[in-house]
Protein backbone atom coordinates (compact mmCIF):
# COMPACT_ATOMS: atom_id res chain seq x y z
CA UNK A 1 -70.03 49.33 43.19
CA UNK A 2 -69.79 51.02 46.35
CA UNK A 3 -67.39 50.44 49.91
CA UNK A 4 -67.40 48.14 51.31
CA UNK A 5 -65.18 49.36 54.30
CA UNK A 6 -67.42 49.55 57.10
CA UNK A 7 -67.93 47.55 60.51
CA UNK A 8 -70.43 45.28 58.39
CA UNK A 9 -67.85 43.63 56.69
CA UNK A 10 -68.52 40.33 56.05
CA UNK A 11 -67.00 37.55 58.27
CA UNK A 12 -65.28 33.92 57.09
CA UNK A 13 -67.64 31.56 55.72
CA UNK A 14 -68.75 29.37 58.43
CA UNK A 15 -67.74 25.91 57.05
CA UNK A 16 -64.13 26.69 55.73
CA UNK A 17 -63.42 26.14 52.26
CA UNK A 18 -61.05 23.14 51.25
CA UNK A 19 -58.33 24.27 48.62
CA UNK A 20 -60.32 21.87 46.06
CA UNK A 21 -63.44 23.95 46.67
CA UNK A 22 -61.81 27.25 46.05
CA UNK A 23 -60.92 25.94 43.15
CA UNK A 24 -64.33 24.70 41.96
CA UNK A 25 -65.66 28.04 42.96
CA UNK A 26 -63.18 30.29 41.33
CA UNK A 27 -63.97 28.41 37.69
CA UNK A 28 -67.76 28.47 38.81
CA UNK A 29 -67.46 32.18 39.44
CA UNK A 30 -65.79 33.28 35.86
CA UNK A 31 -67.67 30.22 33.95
CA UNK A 32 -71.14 32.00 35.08
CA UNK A 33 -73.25 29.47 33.25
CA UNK A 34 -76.53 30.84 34.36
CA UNK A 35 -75.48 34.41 33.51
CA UNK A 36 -76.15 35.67 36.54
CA UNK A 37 -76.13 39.47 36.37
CA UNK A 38 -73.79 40.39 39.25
CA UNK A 39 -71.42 37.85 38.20
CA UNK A 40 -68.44 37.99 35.13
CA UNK A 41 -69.36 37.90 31.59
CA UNK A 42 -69.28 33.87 30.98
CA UNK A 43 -65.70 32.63 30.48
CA UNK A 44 -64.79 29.10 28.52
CA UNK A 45 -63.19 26.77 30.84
CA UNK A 46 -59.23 25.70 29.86
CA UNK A 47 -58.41 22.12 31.39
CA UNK A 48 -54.86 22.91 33.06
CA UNK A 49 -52.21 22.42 30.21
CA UNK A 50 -49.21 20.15 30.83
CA UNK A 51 -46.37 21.33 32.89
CA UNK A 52 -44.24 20.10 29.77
CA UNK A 53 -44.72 23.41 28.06
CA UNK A 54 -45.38 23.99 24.23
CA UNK A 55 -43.47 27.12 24.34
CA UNK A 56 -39.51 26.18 23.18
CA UNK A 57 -38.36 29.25 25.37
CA UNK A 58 -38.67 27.17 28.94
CA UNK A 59 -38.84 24.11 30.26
CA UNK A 60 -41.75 23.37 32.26
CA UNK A 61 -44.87 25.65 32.82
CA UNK A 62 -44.33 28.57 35.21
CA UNK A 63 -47.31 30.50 35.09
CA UNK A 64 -50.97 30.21 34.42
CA UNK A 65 -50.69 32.36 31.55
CA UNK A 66 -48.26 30.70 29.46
CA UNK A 67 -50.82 27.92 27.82
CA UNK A 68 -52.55 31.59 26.22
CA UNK A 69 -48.78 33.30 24.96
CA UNK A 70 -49.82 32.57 21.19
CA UNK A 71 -52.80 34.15 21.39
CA UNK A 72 -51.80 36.92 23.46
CA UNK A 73 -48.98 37.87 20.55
CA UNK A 74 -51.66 37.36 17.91
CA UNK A 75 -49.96 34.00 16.33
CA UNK A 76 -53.03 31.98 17.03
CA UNK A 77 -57.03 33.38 16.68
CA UNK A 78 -58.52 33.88 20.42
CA UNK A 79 -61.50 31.34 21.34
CA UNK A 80 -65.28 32.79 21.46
CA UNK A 81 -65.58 33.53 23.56
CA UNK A 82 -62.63 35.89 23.62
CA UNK A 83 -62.02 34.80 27.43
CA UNK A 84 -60.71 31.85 29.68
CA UNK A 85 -60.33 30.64 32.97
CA UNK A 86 -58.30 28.10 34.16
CA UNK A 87 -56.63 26.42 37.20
CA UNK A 88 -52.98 25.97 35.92
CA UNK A 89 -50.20 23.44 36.85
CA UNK A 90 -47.13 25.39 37.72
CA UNK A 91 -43.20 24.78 38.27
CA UNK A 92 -40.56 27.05 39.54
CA UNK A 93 -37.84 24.97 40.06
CA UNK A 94 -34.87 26.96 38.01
CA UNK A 95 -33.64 30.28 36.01
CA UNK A 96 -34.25 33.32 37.77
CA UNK A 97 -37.76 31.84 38.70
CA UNK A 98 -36.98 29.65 40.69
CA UNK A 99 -38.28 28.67 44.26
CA UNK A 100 -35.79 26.14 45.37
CA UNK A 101 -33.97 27.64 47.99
CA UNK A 102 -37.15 29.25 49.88
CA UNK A 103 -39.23 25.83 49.86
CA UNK A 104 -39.87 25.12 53.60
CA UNK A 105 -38.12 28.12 54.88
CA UNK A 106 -40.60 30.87 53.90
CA UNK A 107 -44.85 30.38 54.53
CA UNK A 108 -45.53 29.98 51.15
CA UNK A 109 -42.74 29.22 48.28
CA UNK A 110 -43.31 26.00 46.70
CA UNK A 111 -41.42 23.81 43.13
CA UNK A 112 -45.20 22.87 42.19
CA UNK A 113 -48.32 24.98 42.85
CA UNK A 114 -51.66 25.85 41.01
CA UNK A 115 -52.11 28.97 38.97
CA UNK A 116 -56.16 30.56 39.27
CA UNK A 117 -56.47 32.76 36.75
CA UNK A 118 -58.91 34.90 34.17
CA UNK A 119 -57.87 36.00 30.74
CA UNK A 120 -59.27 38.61 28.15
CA UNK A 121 -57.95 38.38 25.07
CA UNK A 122 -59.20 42.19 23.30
CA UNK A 123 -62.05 41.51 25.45
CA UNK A 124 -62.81 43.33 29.17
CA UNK A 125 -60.27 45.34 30.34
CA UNK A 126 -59.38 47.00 33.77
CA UNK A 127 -63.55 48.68 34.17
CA UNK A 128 -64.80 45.28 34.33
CA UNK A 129 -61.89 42.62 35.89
CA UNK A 130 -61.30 45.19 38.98
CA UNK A 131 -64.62 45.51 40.41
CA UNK A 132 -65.02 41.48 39.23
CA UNK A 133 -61.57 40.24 41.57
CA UNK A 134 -62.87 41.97 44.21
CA UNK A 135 -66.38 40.90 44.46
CA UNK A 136 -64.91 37.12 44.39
CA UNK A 137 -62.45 38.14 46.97
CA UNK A 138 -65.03 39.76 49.44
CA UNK A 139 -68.04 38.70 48.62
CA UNK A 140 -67.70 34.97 47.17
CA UNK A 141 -64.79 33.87 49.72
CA UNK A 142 -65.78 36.39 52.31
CA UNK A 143 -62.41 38.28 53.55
CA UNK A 144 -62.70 41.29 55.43
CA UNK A 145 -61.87 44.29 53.65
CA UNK A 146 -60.22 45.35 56.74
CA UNK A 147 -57.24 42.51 55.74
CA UNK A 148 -56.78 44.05 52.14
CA UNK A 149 -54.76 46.58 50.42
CA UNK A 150 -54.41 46.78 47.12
CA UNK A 151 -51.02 48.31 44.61
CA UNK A 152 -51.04 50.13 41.53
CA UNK A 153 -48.26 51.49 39.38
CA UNK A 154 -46.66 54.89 40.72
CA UNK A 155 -44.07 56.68 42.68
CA UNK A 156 -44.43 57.87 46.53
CA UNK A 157 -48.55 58.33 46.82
CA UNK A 158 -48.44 59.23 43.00
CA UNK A 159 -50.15 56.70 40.69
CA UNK A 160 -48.55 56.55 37.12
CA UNK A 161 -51.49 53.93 36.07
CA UNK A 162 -54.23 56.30 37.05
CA UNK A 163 -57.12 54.81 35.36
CA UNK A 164 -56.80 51.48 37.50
CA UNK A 165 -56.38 54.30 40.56
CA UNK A 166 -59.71 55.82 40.01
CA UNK A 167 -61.30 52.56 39.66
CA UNK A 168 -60.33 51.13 42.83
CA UNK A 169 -61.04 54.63 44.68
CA UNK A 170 -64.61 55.80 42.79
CA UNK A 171 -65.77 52.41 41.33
CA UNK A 172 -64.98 49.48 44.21
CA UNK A 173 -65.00 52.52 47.00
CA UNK A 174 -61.63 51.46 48.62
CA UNK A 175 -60.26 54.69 50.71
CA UNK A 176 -57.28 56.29 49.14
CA UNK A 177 -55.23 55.55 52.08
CA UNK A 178 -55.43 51.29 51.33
CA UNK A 179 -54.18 52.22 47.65
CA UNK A 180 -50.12 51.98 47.69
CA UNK A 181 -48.16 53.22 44.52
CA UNK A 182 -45.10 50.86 43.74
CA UNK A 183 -43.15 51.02 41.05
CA UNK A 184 -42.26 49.14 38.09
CA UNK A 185 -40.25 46.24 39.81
CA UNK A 186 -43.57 45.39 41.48
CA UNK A 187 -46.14 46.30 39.44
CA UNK A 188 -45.30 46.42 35.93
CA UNK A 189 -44.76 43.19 33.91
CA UNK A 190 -43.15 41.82 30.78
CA UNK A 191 -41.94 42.06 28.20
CA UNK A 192 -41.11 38.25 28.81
CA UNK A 193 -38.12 38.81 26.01
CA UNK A 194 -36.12 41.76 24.40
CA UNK A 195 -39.65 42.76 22.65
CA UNK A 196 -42.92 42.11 22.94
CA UNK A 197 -46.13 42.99 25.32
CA UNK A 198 -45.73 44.48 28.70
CA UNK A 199 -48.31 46.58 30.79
CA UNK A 200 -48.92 47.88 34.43
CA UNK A 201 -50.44 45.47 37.03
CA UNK A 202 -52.46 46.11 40.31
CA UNK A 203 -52.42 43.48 42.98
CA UNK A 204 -54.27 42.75 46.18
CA UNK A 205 -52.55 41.76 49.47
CA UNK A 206 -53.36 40.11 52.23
CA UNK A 207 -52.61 41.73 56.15
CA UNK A 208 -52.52 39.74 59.20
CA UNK A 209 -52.14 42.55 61.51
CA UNK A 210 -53.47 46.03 59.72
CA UNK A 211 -53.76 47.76 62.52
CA UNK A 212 -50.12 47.60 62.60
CA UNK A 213 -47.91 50.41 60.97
CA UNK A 214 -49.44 51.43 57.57
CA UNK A 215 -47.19 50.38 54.56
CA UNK A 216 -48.93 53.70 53.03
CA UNK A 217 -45.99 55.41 54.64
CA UNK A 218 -43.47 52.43 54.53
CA UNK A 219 -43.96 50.50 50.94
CA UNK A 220 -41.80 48.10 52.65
CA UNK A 221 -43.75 46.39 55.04
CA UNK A 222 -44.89 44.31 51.71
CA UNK A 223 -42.39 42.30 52.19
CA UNK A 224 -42.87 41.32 55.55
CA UNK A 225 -43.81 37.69 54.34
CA UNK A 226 -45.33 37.25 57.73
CA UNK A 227 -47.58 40.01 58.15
CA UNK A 228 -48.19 40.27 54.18
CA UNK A 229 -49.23 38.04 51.26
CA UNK A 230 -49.83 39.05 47.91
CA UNK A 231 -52.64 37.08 46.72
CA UNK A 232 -53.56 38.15 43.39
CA UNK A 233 -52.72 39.95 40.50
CA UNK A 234 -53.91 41.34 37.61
CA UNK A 235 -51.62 42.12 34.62
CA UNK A 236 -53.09 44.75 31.94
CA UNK A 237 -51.17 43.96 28.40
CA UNK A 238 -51.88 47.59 27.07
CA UNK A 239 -48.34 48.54 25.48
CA UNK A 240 -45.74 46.87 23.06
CA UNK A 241 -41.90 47.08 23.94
CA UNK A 242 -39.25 47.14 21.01
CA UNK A 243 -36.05 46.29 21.61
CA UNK A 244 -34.56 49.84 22.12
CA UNK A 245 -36.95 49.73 25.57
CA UNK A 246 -39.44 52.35 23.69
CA UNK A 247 -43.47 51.32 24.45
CA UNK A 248 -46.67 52.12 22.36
CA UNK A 249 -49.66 51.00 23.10
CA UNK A 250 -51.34 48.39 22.37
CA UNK A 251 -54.66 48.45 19.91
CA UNK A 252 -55.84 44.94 21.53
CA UNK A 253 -55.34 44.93 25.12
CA UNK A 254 -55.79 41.73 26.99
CA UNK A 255 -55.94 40.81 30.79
CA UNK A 256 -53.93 37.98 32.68
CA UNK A 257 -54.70 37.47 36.48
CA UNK A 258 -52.81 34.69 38.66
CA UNK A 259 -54.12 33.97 42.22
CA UNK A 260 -51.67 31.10 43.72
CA UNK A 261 -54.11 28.56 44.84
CA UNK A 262 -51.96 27.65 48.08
CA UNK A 263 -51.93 30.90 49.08
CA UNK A 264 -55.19 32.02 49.02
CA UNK A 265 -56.48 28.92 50.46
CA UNK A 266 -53.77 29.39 53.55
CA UNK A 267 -55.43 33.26 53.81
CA UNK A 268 -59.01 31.26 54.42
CA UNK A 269 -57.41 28.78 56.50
CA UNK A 270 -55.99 31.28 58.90
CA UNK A 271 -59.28 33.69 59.29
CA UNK A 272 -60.02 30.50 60.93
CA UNK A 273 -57.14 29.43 62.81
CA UNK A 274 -54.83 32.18 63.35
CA UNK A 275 -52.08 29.15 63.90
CA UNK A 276 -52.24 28.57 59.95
CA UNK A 277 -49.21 30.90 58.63
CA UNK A 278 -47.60 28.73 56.09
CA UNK A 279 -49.22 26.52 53.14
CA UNK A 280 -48.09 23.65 54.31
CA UNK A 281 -50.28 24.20 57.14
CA UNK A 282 -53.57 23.88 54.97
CA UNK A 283 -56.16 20.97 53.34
CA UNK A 284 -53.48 20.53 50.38
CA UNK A 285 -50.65 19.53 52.22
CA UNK A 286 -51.02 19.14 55.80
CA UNK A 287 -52.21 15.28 55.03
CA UNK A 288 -49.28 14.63 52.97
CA UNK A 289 -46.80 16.03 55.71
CA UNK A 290 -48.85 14.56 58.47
CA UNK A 291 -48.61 10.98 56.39
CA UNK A 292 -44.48 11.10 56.10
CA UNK A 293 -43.68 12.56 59.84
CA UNK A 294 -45.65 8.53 60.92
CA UNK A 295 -43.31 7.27 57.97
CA UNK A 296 -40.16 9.14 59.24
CA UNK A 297 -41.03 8.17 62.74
CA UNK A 298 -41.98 11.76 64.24
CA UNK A 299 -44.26 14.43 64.47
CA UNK A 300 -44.77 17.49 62.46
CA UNK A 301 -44.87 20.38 64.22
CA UNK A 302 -42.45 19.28 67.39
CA UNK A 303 -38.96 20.32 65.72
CA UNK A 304 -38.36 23.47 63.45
CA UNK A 305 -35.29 21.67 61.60
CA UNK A 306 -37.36 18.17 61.23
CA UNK A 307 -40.63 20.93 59.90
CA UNK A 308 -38.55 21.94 56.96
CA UNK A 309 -36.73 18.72 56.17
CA UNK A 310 -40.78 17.56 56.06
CA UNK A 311 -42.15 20.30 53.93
CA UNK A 312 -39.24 20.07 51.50
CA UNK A 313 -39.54 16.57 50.98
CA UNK A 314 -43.48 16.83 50.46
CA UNK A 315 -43.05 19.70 48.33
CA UNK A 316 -40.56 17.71 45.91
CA UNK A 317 -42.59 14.80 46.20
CA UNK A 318 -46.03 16.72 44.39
CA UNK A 319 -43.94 18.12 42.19
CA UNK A 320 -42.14 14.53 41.16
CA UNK A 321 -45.80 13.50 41.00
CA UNK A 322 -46.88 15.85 38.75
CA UNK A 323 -44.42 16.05 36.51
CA UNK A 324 -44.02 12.22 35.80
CA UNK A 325 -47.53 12.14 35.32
CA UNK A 326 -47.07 14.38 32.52
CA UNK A 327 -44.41 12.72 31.16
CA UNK A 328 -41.37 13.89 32.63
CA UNK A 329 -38.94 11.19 33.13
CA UNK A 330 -35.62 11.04 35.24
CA UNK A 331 -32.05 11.71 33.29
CA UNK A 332 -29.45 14.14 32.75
CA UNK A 333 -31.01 16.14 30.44
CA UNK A 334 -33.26 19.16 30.60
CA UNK A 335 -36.35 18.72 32.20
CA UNK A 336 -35.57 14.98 33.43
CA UNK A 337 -32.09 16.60 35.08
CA UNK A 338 -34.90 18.79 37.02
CA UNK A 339 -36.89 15.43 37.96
CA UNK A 340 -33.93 13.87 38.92
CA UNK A 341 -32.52 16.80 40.84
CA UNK A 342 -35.65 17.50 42.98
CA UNK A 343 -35.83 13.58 43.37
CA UNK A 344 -32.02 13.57 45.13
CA UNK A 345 -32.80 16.79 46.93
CA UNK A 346 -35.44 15.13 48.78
CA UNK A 347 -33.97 11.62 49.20
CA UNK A 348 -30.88 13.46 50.60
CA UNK A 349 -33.15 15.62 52.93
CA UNK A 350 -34.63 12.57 54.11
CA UNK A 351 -31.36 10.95 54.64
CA UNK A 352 -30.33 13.61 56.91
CA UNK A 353 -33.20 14.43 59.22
CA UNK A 354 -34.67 11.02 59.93
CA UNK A 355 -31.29 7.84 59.10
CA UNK A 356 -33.22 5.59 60.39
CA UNK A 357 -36.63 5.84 57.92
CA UNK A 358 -35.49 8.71 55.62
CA UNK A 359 -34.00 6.66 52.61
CA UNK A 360 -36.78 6.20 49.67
CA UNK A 361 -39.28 9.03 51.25
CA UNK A 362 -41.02 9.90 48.32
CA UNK A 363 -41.94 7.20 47.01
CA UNK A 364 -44.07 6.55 50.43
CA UNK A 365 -45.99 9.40 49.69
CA UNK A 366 -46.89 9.19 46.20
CA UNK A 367 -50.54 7.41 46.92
CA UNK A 368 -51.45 10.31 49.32
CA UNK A 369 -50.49 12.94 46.78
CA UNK A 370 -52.14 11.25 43.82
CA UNK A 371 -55.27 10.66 46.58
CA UNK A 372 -55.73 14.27 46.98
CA UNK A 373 -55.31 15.61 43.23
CA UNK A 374 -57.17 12.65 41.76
CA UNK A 375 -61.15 14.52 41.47
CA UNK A 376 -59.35 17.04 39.79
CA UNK A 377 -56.57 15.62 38.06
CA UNK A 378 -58.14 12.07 37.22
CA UNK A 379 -54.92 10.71 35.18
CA UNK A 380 -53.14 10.35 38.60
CA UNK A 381 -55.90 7.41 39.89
CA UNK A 382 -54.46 5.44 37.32
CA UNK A 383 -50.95 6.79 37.03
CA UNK A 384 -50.08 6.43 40.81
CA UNK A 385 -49.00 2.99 40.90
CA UNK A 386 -46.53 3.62 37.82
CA UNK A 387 -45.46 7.27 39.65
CA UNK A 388 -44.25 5.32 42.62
CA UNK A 389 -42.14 2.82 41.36
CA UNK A 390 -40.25 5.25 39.12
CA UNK A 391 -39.43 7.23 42.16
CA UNK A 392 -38.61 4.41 43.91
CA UNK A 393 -36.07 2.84 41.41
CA UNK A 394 -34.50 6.60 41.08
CA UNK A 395 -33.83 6.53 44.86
CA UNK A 396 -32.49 3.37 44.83
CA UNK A 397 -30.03 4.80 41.94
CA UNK A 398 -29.11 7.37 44.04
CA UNK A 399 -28.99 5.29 47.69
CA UNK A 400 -26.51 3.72 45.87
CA UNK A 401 -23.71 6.25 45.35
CA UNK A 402 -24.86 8.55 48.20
CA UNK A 403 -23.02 7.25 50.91
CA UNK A 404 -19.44 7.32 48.64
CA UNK A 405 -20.08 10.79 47.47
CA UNK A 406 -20.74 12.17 51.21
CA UNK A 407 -17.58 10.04 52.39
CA UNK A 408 -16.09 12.51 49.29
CA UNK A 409 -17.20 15.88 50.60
CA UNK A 410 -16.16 15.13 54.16
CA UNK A 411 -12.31 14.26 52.86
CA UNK A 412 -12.33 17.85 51.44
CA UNK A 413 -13.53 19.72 53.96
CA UNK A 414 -9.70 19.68 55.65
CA UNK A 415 -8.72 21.33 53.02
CA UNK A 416 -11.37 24.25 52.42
CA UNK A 417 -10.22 26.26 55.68
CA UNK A 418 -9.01 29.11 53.66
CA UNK A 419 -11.33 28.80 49.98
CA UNK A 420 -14.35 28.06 51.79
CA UNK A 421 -15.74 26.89 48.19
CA UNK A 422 -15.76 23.41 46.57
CA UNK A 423 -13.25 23.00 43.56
CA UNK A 424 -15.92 22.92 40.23
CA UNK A 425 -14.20 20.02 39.10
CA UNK A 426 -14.64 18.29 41.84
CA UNK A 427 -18.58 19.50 42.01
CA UNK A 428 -18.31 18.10 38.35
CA UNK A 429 -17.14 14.35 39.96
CA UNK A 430 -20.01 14.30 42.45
CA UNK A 431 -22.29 15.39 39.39
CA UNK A 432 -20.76 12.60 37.12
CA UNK A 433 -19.55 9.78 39.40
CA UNK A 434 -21.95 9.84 42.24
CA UNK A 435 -25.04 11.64 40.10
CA UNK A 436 -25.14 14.74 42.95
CA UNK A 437 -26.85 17.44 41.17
CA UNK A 438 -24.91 20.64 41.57
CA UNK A 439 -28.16 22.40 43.18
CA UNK A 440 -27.74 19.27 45.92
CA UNK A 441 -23.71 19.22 46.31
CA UNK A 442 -24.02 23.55 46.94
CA UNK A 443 -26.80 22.43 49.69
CA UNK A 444 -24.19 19.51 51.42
CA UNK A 445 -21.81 22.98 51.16
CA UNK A 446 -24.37 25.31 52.57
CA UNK A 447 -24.55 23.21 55.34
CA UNK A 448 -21.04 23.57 56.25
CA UNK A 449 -20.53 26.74 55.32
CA UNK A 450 -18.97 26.88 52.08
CA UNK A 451 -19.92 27.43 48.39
CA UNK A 452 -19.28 25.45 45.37
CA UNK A 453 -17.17 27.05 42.34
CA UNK A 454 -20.30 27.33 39.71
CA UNK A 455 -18.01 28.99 37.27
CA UNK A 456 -15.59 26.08 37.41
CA UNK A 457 -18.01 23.74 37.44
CA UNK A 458 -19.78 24.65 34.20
CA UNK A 459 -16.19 24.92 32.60
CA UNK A 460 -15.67 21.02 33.68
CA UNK A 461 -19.28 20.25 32.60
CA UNK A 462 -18.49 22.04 28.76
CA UNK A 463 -14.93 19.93 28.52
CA UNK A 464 -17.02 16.58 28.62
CA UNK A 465 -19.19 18.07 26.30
CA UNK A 466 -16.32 18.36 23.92
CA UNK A 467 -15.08 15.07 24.91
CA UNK A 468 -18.77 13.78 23.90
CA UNK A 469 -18.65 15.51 20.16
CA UNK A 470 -20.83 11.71 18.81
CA UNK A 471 -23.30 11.99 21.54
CA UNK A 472 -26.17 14.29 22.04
CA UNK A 473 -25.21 17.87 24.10
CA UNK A 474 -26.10 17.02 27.87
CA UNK A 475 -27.72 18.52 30.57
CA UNK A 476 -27.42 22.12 31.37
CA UNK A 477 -26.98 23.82 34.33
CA UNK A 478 -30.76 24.29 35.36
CA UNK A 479 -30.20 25.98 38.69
CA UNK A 480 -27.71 28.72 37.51
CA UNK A 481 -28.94 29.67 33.71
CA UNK A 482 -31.91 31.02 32.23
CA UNK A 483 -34.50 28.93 30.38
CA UNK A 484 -33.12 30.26 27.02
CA UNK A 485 -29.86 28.91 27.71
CA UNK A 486 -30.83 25.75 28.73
CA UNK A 487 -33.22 24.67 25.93
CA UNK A 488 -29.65 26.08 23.23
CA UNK A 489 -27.42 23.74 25.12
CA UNK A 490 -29.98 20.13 26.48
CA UNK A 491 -32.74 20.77 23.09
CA UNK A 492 -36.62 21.05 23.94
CA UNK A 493 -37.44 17.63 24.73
């Protein structure tokens, strides 16, 4: 393939792709049905898998390639053809994967998004799925090579994963000086657990200003969120870790790629409209946020504070959506303690930026979310009315006890003049007599500049376990423990 780097780049499509039809032409492009010759090898086609994961080891799905882990550790036969593509349901909501905290404060962190991604399961390998992400990239959605770099595994202007290196350089044609070397922490992935498969990756980013400084000589421009966003990348399984940290490689190699929907659709959106910086600013959830600011009685885009009270209650509000629809249901335990939590967060964001229309937000928003997905996710046409009155009757829970456990938190502010933290056990009161989440009590203390004694709180939380020895173990600590711990102490389900 040769460069493409030269003044005849292509320009943006002239109608601009919907998020829905980048979707539709991603599958289209790796399904290849009439074999055409400069497309992929053909690819089955995986329906999105719930976000209530098979795997025991987590709690809800947070990756496109986690549907494929049995087949990628050799526990289940691959399918024939020996690759997939699919758009996946995700959820990054808690453990050290979790979004929570950026959601309406950075362009594009989300609880919920979609997962585009192609596997090879001892299929292709890096000689084929290179040269393939970048034709879709420049030549299917039409982005200007001048916009892209692309990262490889290395040290300084040194690659260590040389054979992806010379593929990019003498097989795509990209000049040496848009290749960046980062090391492992970026570009190296797995093992997900003490053992298991790990390999290099190589991703391409996205530059809103490259003829700005050159992160060739500053690696850290990347995270200029910004300037920069990653928007795809492409993991090579091609070595085994043991426990002791020593790798071999791998006599099956396979190939997982993730390209966040949201974000590559807000990268389209902006070659467009250079005023499109954030997700929340495109097709798949502009309407939603557009729809609540008439609800809440304002206008999005007029106050910074009200923006972010908006996009955090629309981005809890898909993800509510989604996950009921697959089942989740509201309680104190595992999962549902997730529902419920994101369910509070946003009530109590609502509550906060707009008294006088901001109690029961959600649920006003559930027919435009389940509008948008339903051509692609048809279960939520008929789920929607169902979806929206268990939302409802969880904010009415929660309207319920909100007001006492605020009144609570103001009387012990007085006395926090020196801590500057909230007592865990009396986080642990708000949790169990006024059903505040922690994650929600350490925003009310965020907001006032204090923090909330986790360690305390989680001792409080394990004495009413021991209190409880009849009853079944209750809900973990989502927001502050990893998935592991969480499914020993709440169970699977």
């Amino acid at each position: 393939m040769s460069s493409s780097h030269s003044p005849s780049s292509p320009t943006p499509p002239t109608v601009l792709l919907s998020g829905h039809e980048i979707r539709q032409r991603f599958m289209a492009y790796f399904e290849n049905k009439d074999n055409r010759a400069d497309w992929p090898a053909p690819h089955a086609v995986r329906p999105s898998a719930s976000l209530i994961p098979d795997n025991p080891t987590v709690m809800l799905t947070p990756a496109g390639m986690l549907p494929f882990v049995p087949i990628f550790l050799g526990i289940e036969p691959p399918p024939s053809p020996p690759r997939a593509v699919s758009s996946q349901k995700c959820a990054r909501v808690s453990g050290k994967a979790s979004d929570l905290e950026n959601v309406g404060r950075t362009p594009h962190h989300h609880t919920f998004f979609e997962m585009l991604g192609n596997f090879s399961f001892g299929d292709y390998f890096k000689a084929e799925v290179i040269p393939w992400a970048w034709a879709f990239i420049t030549k299917e959605l039409a982005i200007p090579t001048e916009h892209l770099w692309v990262t490889v595994l290395g040290e300084g202007t040194t690659p260590t994963d040389t054979e992806s290196y010379r593929i990019w350089r003498d097989v795509v044609g990209i000049p040496e000086d848009r290749i960046l070397c980062c090391g492992e922490k970026d570009n190296f992935w797995g093992p997900t657990s003490p053992a298991g498969p790990c390999g290099p990756c190589t991703e391409i980013h996205f530059d809103r200003r490259p003829t700005e400084a050159s992160p060739k000589t500053d690696i850290a421009l990347l995270d200029d969120a910004e300037r920069f966003t990653e928007i795809w990348n492409l993991v090579f399984m091609e070595e085994f870790q043991d426990e002791d940290g020593a790798r071999s490689e791998l006599a099956r190699k396979n190939i997982d790629t993730g390209m966040g929907l949201e974000r590559i659709t807000m990268v389209l959106a902006w070659l467009h409209d250079k005023t499109v910086t954030s997700t929340f600013d495109t097709d798949l959830l502009k309407p939603i946020l557009q729809s609540l600011a008439v609800t809440m009685g304002t206008r999005y885009g007029v106050s910074a504070e009200n923006d972010i009270a908006l996009k955090v209650i629309a981005d809890h509000a898909r993800f509510a959506v989604f996950a009921i629809a697959d089942g989740v249901i509201p309680n104190n335990v595992g999962r549902g303690y997730i529902l419920r939590m994101i369910i509070r967060r946003a009530y109590r964001y609502g509550q906060r930026a707009f008294p006088a229309h901001g109690r029961g937000a959600i649920s006003t928003i559930v027919d435009e979310i389940c509008q948008a997905y339903r051509p692609h996710y048809p279960a939520l046409g008929t789920g929607a009315a169902a979806i929206q009155r268990l939302i409802g009757e969880e904010e009415s829970k929660f309207a319920k006890t909100l007001d006492r456990g605020l009144a609570m938190i103001d009387g012990l502010l007085p006395e926090l003049t020196v801590s500057k933290s909230i007592a865990g056990g009396k986080a642990f009161e708000l949790y169990d007599t006024y059903g505040f989440p922690v994650e929600l009590t350490q925003d009310i203390a965020a907001e006032h500049g204090l923090s909330v004694d986790i360690t305390g709180f989680e001792k409080a939380m394990a004495e009413q376990k021991n209190r409880s020895r009849g009853a079944r173990k209750t809900t973990a600590i989502v927001g502050n423990q990893g998935y592991g711990d969480i499914l020993a102490d709440a169970g699977a389900n």
